[in-house]
C-alpha atoms as a PDB file:
ATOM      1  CA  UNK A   1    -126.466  11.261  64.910  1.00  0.00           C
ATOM      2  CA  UNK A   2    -122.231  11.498  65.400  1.00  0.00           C
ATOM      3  CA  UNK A   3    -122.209  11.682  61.704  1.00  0.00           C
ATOM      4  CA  UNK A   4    -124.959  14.463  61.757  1.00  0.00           C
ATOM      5  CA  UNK A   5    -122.670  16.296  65.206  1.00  0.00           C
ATOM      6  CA  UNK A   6    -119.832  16.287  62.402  1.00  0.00           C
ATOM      7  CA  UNK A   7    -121.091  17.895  59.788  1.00  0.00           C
ATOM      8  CA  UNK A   8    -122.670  20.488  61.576  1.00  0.00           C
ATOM      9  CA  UNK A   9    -119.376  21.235  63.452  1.00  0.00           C
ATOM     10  CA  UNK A  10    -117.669  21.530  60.314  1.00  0.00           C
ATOM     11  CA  UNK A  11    -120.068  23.691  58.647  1.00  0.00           C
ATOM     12  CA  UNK A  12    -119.805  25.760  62.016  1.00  0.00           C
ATOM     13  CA  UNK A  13    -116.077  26.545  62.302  1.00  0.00           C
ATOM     14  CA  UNK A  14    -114.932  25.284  58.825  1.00  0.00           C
ATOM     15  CA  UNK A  15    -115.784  28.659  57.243  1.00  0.00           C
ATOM     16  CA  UNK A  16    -114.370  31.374  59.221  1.00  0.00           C
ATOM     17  CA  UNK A  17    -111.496  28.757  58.754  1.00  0.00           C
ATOM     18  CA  UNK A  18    -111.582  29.105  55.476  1.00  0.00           C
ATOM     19  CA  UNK A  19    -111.940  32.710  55.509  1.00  0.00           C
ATOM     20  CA  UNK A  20    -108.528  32.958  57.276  1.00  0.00           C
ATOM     21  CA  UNK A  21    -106.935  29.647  55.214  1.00  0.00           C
ATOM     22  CA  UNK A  22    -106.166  29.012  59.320  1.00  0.00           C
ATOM     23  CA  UNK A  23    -106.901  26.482  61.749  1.00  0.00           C
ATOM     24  CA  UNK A  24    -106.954  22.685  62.955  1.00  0.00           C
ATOM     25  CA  UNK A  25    -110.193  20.583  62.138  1.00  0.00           C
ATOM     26  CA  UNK A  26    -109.550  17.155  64.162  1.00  0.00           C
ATOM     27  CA  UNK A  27    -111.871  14.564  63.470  1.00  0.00           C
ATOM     28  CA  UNK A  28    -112.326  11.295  65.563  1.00  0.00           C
ATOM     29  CA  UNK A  29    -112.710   8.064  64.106  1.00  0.00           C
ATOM     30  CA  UNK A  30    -111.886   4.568  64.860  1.00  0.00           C
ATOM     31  CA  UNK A  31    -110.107   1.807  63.846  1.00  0.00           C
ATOM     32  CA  UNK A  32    -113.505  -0.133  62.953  1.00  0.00           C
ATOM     33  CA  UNK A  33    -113.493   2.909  60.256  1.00  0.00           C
ATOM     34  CA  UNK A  34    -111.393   0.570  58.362  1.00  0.00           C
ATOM     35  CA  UNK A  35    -112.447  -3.170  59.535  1.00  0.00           C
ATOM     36  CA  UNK A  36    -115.544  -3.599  60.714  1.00  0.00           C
ATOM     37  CA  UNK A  37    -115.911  -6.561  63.309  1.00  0.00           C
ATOM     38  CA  UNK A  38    -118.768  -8.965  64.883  1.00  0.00           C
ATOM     39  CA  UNK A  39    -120.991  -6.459  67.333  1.00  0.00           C
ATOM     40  CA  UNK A  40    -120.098  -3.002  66.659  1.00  0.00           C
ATOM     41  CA  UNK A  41    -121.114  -2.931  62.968  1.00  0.00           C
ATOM     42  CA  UNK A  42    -123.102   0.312  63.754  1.00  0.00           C
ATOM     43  CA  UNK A  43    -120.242   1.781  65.191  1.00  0.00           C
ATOM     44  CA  UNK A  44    -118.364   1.013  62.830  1.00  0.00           C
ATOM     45  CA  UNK A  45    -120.581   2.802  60.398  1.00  0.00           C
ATOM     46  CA  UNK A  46    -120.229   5.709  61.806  1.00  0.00           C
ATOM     47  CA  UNK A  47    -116.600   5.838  62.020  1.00  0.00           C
ATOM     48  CA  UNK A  48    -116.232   4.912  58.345  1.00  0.00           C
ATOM     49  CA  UNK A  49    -118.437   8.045  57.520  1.00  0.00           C
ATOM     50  CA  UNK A  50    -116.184  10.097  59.917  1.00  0.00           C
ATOM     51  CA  UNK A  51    -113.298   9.046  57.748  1.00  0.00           C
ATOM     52  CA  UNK A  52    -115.067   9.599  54.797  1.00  0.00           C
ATOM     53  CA  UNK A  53    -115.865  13.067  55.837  1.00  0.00           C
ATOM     54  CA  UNK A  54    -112.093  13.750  57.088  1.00  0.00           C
ATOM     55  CA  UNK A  55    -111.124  12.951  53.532  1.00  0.00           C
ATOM     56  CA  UNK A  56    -113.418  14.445  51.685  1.00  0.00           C
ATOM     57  CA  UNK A  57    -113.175  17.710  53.303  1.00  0.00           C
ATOM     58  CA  UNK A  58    -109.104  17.373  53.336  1.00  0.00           C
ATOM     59  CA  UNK A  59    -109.572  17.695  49.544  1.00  0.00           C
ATOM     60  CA  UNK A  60    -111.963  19.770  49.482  1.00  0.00           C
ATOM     61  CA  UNK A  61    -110.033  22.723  51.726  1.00  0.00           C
ATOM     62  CA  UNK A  62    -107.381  22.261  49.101  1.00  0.00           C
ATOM     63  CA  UNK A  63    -109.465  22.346  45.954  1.00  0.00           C
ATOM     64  CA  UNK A  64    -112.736  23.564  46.565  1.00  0.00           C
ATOM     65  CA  UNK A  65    -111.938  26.642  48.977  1.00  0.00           C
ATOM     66  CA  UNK A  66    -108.472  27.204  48.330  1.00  0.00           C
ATOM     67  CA  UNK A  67    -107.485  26.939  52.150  1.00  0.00           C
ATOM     68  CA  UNK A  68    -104.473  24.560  52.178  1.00  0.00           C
ATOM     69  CA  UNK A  69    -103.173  25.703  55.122  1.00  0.00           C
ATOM     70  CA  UNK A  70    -105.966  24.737  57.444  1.00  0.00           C
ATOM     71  CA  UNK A  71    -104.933  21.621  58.681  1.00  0.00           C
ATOM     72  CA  UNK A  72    -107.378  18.742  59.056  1.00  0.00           C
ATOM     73  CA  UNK A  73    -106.466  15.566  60.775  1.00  0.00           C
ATOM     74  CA  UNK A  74    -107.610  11.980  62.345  1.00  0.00           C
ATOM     75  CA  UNK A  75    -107.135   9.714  65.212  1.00  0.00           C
ATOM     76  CA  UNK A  76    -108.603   6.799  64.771  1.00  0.00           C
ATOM     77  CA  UNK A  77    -107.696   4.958  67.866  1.00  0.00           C
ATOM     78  CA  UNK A  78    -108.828   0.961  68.548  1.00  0.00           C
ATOM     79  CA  UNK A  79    -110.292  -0.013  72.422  1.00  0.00           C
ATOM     80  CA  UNK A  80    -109.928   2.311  74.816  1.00  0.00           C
ATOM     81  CA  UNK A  81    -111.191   1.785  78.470  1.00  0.00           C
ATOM     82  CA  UNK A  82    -114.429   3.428  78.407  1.00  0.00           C
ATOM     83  CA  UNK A  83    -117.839   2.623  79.090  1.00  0.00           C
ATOM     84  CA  UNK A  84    -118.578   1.646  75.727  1.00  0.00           C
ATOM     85  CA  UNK A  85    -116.125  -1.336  75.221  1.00  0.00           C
ATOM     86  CA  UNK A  86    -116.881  -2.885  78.979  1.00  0.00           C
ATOM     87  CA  UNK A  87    -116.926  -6.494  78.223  1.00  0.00           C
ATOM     88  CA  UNK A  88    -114.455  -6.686  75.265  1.00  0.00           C
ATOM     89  CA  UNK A  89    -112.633  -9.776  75.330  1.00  0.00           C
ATOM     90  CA  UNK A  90    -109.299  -9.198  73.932  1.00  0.00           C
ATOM     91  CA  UNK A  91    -105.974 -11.452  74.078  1.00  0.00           C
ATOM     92  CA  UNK A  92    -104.479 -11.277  77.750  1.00  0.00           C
ATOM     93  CA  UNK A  93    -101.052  -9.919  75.737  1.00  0.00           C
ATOM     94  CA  UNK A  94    -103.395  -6.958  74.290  1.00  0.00           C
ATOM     95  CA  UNK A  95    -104.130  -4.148  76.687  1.00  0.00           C
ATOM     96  CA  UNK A  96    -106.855  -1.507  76.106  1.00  0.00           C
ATOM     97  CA  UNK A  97    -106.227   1.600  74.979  1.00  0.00           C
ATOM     98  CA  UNK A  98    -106.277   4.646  78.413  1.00  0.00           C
ATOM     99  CA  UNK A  99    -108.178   7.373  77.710  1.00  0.00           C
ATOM    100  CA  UNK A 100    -105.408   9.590  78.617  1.00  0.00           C
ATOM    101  CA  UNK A 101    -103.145   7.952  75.663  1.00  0.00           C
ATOM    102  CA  UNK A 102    -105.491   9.275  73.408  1.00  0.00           C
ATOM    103  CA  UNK A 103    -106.200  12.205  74.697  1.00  0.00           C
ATOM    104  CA  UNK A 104    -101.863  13.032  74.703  1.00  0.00           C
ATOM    105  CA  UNK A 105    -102.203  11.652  70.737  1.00  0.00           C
ATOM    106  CA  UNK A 106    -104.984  13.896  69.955  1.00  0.00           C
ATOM    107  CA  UNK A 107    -102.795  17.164  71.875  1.00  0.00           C
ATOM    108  CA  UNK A 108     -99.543  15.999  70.045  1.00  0.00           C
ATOM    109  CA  UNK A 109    -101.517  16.385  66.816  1.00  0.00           C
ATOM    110  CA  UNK A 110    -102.707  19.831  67.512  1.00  0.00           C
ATOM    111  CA  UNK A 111     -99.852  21.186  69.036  1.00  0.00           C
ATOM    112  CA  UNK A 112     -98.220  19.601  65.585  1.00  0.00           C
ATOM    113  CA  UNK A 113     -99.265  22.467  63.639  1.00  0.00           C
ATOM    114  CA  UNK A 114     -99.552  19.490  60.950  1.00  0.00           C
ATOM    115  CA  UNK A 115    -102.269  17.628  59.311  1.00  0.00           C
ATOM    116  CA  UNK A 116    -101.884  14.031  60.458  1.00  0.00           C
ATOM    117  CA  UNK A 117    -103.662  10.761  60.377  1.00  0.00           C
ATOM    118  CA  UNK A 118    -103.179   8.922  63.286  1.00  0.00           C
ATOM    119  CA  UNK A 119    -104.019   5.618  64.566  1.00  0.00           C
ATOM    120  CA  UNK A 120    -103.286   3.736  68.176  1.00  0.00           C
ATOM    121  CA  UNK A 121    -101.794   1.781  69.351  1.00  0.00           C
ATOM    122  CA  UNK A 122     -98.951   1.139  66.312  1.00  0.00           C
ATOM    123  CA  UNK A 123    -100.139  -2.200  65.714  1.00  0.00           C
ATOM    124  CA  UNK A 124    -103.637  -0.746  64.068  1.00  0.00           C
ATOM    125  CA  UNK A 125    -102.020   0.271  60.718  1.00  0.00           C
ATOM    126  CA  UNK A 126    -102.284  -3.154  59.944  1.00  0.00           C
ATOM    127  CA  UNK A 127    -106.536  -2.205  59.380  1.00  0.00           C
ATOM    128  CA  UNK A 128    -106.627   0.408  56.334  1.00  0.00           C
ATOM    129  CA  UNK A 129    -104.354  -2.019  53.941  1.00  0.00           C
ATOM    130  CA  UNK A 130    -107.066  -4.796  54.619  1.00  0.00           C
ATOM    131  CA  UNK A 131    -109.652  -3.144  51.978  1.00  0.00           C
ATOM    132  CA  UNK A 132    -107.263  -3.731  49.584  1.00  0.00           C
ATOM    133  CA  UNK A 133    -106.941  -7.356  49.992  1.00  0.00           C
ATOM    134  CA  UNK A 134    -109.451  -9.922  48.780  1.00  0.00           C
ATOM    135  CA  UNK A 135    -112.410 -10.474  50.394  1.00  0.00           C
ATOM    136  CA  UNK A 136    -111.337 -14.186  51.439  1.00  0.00           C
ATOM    137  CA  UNK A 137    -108.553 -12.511  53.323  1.00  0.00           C
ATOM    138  CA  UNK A 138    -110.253  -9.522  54.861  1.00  0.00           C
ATOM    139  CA  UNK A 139    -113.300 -11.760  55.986  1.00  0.00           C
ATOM    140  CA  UNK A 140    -110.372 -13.930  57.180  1.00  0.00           C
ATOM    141  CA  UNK A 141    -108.861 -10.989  59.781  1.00  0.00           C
ATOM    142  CA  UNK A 142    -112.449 -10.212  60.521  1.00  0.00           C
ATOM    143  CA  UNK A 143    -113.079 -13.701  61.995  1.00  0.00           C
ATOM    144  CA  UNK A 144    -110.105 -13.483  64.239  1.00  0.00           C
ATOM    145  CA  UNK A 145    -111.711 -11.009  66.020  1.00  0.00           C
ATOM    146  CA  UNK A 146    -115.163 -12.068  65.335  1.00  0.00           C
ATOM    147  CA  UNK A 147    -115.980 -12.828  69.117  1.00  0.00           C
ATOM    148  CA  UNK A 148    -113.930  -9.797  71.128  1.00  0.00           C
ATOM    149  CA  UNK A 149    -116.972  -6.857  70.748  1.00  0.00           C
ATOM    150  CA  UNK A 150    -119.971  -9.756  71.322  1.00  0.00           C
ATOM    151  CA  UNK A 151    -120.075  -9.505  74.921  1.00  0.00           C
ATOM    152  CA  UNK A 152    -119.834  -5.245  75.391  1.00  0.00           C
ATOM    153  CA  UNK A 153    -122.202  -4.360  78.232  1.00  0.00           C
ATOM    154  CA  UNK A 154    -121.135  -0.892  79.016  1.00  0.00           C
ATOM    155  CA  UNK A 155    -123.429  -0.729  82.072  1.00  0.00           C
ATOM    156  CA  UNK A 156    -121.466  -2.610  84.389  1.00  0.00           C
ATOM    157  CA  UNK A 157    -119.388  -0.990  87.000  1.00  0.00           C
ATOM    158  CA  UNK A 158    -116.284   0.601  86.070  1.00  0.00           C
ATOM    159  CA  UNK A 159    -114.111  -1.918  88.061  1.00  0.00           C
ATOM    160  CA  UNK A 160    -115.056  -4.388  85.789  1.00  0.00           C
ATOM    161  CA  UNK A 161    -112.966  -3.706  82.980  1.00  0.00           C
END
């Protein structure tokens, strides 16, 4: 279904877009987008086909419709402390991500006037160069994290994070 929500937004507002070669398409995806890890494969999915679709219709703007100046970008951010990732056990030197750093990312983009792909914190640009490596190495990084999505329960109480 998010994958579904995306399209149809983009066939929504992407054409009057178009139409005017203006705007700023922001698309959400994740850092899973570009390493999947141990209980959030499904996830995961999703945000790889979010990226997918952020770089296919990048392209396509360009090529397709002849609208290069309507800007589409990405944020693909890692944990942030929501609902969804009560329960992660991460290092005690790595602190989740607040929603209000993503939120100022996600402004600083628009407010850009630039097509950007963004990920947060810094240290997640170490994900996308991982497909290129072989798969003894990425299965390597993916077992270092293999146990800090296995617990997520995000009913528990807020507090709890």
């Amino acid at each position: 279904m998010n994958n579904l929500a995306l399209i149809w937004t983009a066939q929504t507002f992407l054409p009057s877009m178009v139409a005017e070669n203006h705007g700023h398409f922001l698309i959400m995806a994740s850092q899973t987008a570009h390493l999947a890890t141990t209980g959030v494969v499904d996830y995961a999915a999703t945000k790889a086909a979010a990226l997918a679709i952020y770089e296919g219709l990048q392209t396509e703007l360009r090529h397709v419709y002849g609208a290069p100046a309507v800007r589409m970008s990405c944020v693909s951010p890692s944990a942030v402390k929501t609902k969804m990732f009560r329960g992660i056990q991460t290092p005690a030197n790595v602190s989740l991500l607040q929603p209000a750093d993503v939120g100022s990312v996600v402004a600083e983009v628009l407010w850009s006037g630039h097509a950007q792909n963004r990920m947060l914190p810094a240290l997640a640009y170490i994900s996308p160069p991982t497909r290129a490596l072989p798969d003894w190495m990425r299965v390597g990084f993916q077992d270092l994290g293999k146990d800090v999505m296995t617990a997520l329960s995000p009913h528990q109480p807020m507090e709890e994070i």
